[in-house]
Protein backbone atom coordinates (compact mmCIF):
# COMPACT_ATOMS: atom_id res chain seq x y z
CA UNK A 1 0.00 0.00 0.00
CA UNK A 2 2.83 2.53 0.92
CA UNK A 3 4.27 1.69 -2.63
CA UNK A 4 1.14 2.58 -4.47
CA UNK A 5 0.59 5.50 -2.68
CA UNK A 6 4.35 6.99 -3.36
CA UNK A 7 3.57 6.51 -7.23
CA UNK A 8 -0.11 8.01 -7.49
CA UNK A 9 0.93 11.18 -5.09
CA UNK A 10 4.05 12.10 -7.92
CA UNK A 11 2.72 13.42 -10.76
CA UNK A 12 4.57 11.65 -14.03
CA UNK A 13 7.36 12.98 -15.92
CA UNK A 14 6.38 13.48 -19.18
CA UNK A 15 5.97 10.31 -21.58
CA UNK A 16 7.39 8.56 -17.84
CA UNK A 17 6.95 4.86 -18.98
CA UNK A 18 6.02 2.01 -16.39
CA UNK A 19 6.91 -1.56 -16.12
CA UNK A 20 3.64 -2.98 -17.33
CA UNK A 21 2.66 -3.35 -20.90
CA UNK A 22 -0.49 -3.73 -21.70
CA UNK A 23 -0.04 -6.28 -24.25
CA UNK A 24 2.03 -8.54 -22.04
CA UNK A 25 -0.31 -9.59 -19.65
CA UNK A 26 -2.83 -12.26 -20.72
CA UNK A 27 -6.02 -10.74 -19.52
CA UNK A 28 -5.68 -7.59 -20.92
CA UNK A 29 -4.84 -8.75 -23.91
CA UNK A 30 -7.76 -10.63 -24.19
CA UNK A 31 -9.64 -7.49 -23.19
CA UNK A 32 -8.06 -5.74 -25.78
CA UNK A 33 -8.34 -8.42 -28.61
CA UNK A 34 -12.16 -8.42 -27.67
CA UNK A 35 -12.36 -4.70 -27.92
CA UNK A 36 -10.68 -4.78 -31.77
CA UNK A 37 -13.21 -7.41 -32.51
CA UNK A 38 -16.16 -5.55 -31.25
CA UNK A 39 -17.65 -4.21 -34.65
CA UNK A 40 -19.96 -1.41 -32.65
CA UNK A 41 -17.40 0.30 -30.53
CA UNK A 42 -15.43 3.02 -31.10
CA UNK A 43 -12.65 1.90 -29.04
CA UNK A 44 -9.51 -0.37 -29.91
CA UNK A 45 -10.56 -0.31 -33.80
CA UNK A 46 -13.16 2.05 -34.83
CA UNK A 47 -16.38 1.44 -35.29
CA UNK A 48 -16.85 -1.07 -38.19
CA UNK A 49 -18.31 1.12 -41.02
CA UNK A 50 -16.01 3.39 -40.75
CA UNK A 51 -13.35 1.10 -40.71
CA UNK A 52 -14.61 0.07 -44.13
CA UNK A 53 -15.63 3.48 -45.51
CA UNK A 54 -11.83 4.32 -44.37
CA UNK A 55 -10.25 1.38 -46.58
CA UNK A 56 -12.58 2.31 -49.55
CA UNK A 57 -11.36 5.63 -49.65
CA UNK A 58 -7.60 4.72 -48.94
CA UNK A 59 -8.17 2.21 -51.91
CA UNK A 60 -9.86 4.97 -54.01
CA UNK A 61 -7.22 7.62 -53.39
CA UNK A 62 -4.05 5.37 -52.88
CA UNK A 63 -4.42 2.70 -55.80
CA UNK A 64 -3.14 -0.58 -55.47
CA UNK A 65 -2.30 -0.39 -58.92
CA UNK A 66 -0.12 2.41 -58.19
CA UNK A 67 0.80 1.80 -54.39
CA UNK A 68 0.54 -2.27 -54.40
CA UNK A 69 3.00 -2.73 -51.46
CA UNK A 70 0.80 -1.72 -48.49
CA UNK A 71 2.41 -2.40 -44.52
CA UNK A 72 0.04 -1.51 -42.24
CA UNK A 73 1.52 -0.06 -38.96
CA UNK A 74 -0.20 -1.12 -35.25
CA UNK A 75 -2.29 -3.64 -37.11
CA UNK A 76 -3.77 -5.48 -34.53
CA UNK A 77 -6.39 -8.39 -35.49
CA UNK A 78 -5.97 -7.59 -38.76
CA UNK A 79 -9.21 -5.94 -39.47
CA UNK A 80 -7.89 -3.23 -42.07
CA UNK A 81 -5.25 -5.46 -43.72
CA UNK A 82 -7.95 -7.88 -44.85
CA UNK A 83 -9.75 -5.23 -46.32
CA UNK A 84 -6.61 -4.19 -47.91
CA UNK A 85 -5.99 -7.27 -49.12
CA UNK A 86 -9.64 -7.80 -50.33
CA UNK A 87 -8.99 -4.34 -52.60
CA UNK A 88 -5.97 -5.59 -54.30
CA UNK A 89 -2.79 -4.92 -52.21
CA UNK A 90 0.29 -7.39 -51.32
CA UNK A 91 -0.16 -6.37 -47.63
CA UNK A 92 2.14 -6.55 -44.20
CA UNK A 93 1.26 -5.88 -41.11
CA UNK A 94 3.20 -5.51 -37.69
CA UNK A 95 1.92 -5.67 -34.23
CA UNK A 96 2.89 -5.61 -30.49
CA UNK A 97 0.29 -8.24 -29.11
CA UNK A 98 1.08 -11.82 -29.40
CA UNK A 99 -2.94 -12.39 -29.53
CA UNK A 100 -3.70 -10.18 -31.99
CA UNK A 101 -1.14 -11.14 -34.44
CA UNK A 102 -1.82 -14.92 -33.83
CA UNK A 103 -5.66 -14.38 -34.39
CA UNK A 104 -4.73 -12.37 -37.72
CA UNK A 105 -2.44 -15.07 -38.87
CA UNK A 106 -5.10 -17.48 -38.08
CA UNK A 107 -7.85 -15.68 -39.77
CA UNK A 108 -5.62 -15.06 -43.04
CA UNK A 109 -4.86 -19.10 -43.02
CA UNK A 110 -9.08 -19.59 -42.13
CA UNK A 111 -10.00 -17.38 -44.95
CA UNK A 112 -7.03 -18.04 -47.64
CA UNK A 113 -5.36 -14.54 -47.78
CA UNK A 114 -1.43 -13.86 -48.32
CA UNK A 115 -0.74 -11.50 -45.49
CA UNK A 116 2.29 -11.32 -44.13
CA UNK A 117 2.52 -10.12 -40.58
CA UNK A 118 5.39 -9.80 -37.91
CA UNK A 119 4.87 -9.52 -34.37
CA UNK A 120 7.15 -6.88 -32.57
CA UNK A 121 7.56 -3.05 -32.05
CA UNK A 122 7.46 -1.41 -34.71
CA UNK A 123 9.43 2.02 -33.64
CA UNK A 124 12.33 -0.87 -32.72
CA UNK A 125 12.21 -3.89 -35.68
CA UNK A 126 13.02 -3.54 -39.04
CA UNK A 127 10.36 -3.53 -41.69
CA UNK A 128 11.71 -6.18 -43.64
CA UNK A 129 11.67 -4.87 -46.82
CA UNK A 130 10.29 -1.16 -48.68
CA UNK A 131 6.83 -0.39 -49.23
CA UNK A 132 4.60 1.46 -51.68
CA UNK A 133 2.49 2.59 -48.93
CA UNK A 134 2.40 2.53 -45.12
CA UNK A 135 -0.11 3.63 -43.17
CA UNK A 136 -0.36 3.89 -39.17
CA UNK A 137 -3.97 4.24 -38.09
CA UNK A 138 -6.22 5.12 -35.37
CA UNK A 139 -4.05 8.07 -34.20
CA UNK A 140 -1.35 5.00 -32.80
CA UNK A 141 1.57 8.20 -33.40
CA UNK A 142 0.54 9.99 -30.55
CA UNK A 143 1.50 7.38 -28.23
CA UNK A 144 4.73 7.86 -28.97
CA UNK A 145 7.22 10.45 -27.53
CA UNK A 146 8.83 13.05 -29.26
CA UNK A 147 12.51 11.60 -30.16
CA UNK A 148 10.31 8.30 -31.14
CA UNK A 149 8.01 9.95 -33.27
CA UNK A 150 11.52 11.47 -34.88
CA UNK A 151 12.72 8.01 -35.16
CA UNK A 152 9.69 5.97 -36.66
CA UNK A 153 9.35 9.32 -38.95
CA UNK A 154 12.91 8.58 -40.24
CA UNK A 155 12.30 4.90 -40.03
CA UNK A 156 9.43 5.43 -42.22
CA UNK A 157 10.71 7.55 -44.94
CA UNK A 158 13.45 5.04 -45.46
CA UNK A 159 11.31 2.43 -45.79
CA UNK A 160 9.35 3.83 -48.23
CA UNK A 161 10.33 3.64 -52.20
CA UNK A 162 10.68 6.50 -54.08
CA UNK A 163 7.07 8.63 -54.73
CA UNK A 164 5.91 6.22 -51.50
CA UNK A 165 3.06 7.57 -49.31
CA UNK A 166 2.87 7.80 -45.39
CA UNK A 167 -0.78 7.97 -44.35
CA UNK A 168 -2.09 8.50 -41.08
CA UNK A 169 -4.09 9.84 -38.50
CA UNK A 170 -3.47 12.19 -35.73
CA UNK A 171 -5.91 13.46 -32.77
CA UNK A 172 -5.77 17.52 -32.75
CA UNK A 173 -5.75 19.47 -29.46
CA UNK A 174 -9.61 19.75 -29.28
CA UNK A 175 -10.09 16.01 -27.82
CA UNK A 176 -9.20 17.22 -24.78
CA UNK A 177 -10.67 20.84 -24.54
CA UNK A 178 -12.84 21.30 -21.70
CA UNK A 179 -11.42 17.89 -19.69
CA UNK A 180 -10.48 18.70 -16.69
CA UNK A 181 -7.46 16.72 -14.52
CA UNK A 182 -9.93 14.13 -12.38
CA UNK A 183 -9.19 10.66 -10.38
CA UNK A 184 -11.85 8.52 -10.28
CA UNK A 185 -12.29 4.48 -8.97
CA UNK A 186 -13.93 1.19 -9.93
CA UNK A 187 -14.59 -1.94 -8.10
CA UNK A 188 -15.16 -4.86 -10.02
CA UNK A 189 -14.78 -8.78 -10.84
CA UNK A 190 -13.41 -9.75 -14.46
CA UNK A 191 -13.65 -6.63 -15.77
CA UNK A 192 -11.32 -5.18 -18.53
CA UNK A 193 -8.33 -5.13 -16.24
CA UNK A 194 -8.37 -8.14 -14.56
CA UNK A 195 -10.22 -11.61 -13.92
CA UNK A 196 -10.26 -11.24 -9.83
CA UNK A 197 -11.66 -8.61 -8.09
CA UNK A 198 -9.81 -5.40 -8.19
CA UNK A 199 -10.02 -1.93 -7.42
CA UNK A 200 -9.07 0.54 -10.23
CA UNK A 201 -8.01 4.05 -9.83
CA UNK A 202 -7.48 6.32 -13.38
CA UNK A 203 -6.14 9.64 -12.98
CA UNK A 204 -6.12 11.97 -16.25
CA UNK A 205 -3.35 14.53 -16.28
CA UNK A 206 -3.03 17.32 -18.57
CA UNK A 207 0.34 18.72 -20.07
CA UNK A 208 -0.63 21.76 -21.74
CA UNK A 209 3.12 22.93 -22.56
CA UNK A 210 3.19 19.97 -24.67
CA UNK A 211 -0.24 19.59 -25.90
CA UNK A 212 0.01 15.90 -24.45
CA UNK A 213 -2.22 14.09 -22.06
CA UNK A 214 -1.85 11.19 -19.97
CA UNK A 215 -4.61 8.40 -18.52
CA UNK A 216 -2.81 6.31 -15.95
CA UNK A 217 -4.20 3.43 -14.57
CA UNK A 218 -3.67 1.70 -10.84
CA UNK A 219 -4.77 -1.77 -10.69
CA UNK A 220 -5.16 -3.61 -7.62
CA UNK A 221 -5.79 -6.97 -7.09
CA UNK A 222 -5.02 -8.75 -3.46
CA UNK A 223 -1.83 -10.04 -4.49
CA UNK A 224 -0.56 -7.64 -6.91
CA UNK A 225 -0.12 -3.63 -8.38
CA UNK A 226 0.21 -2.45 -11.83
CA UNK A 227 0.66 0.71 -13.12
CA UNK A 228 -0.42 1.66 -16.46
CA UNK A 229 0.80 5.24 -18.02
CA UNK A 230 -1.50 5.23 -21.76
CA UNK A 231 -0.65 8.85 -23.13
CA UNK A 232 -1.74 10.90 -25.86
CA UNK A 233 -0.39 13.87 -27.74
CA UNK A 234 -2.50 16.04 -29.94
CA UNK A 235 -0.96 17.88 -32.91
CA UNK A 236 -1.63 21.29 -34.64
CA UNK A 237 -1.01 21.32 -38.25
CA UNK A 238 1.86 23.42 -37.99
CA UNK A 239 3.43 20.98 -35.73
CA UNK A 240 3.18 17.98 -37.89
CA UNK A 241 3.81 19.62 -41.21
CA UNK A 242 7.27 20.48 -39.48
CA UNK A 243 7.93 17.07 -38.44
CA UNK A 244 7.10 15.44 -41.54
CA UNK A 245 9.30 18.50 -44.06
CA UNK A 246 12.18 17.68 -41.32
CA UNK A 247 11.92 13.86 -41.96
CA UNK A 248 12.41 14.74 -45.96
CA UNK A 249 8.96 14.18 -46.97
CA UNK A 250 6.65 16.06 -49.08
CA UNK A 251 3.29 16.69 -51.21
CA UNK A 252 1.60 17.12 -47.88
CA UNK A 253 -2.56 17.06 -47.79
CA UNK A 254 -4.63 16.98 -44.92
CA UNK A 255 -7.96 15.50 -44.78
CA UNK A 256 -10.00 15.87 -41.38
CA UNK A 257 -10.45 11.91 -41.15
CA UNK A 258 -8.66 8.81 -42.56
CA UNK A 259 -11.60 7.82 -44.65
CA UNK A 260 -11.69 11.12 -46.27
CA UNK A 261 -13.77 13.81 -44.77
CA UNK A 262 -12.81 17.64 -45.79
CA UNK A 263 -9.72 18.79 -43.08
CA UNK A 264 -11.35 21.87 -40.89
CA UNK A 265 -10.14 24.25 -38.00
CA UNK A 266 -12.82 22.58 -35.46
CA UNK A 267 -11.78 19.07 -36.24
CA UNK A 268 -10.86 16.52 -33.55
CA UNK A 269 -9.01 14.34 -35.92
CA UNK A 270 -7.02 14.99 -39.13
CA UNK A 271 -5.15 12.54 -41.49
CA UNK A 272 -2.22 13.25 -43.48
CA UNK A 273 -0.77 11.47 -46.53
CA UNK A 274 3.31 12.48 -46.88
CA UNK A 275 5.35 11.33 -49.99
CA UNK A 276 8.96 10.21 -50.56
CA UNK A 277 9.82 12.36 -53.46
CA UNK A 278 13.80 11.81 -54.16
């Protein structure tokens, strides 16, 4: 007890990792698998219209014909690479989660589709191989601190062939505006954190000097602790056109969603396709 309450009276360092990942423990990941799969929430994977209005438009913008070698970025289950594959790209993915990428290779082999996918971090691995396209979706870069964000960038651009496209998605500042710092609690029995009884405490922290904000999670069973530290940065446009011109892309366009939607000022989201021009 005197443990947890040293950590939840410091307030994080910025990006301040913890020893517990999310995809390592079995019953989250479960959680978490079952969240992807869940075709009316808005939560791991987005809801499942949108998930296929998305791919339509990727495929209607970003040709296969033209951009055939597609690696999908954070791509869990493997929801949007089968509908890649479906529209006519040779499609990768890479994934953290163990469970995710075994039911996506299992689901390929069930329904007969060539995807390749790799399980493994993807600001740390090596692709593999250079792509015609690779996209990271569900705002997945904002996860990521600033010198990894400069990496993967980097990582990225090199990756890509020449006239290659980056496309992704990116929450802007207005997610946040109006949520105040809170802590709140939860009792309960095989719930999303855990099968046993536990007692949950989420704080949300705001770091306005960095547009980033954090959701930690204390999870307390009888026998054990875990901290969980899931942040978020939000972008302006300025900020992420800078980042991408200092990686060497350009041909920059903004949209105000990832399936296509017109890019506005008011916008919670935004999507940007960046191309390897050499």
């Amino acid at each position: 007890m005197k443990k947890l309450l040293n950590l939840l009276e410091k307030r994080p360092d910025l990006f301040e990792q913890t020893n517990n990942n999310i995809w390592d423990d079995d019953h989250i990941s479960k959680s978490m698998l079952a969240a992807h799969l869940n075709e009316h929430l808005d939560s791991a994977t987005r809801e499942i219209s949108f998930v296929k209005a998305s791919a339509g438009w990727i495929a209607e913008n970003f040709r296969p014909e033209e951009y055939p070698l597609l690696l999908d970025l954070g791509c869990g289950p493997g929801i949007y690479t089968e509908l890649f594959y479906d529209l006519g790209y040779d499609v990768s993915g890479i994934d953290l989660s163990d469970r995710s990428v075994a039911y996506a290779k299992n689901s390929a082999y069930q329904t007969k589709k060539e995807i390749k996918y790799v399980q493994g971090d993807y600001t740390k691995i090596h692709f593999g191989s250079q792509y015609n396209l690779i996209t990271l979706i569900y705002c997945d870069f904002g996860v990521l601190s600033r010198d990894t964000r400069k990496k993967l960038l980097a990582k990225i651009y090199d990756s890509l062939f020449p006239e290659g496209i980056f496309l992704f998605d990116v929450f802007t500042s207005l997610k946040y505006k109006g949520v105040k710092e809170t802590t709140d609690w939860d009792i309960r029995e095989n719930g999303f954190w855990s099968e046993k009884l536990c007692l949950t405490l989420h704080s949300f922290y705001r770091y306005e000097e960095d547009q980033t904000f954090l959701n930690q999670y204390a999870v307390v069973t009888e026998d054990s602790f875990s901290l969980y530290n899931v942040w978020e940065h939000t972008f302006t446009l300025k900020e992420i056109k800078h980042d991408l011109l200092e990686a060497g892309f350009s041909n920059i366009n903004v949209y105000g969603d990832i399936a296509g939607a017109p890019y506005g000022p008011d916008g919670r989201t935004m999507c940007i396709s960046a191309q390897k021009i050499e």
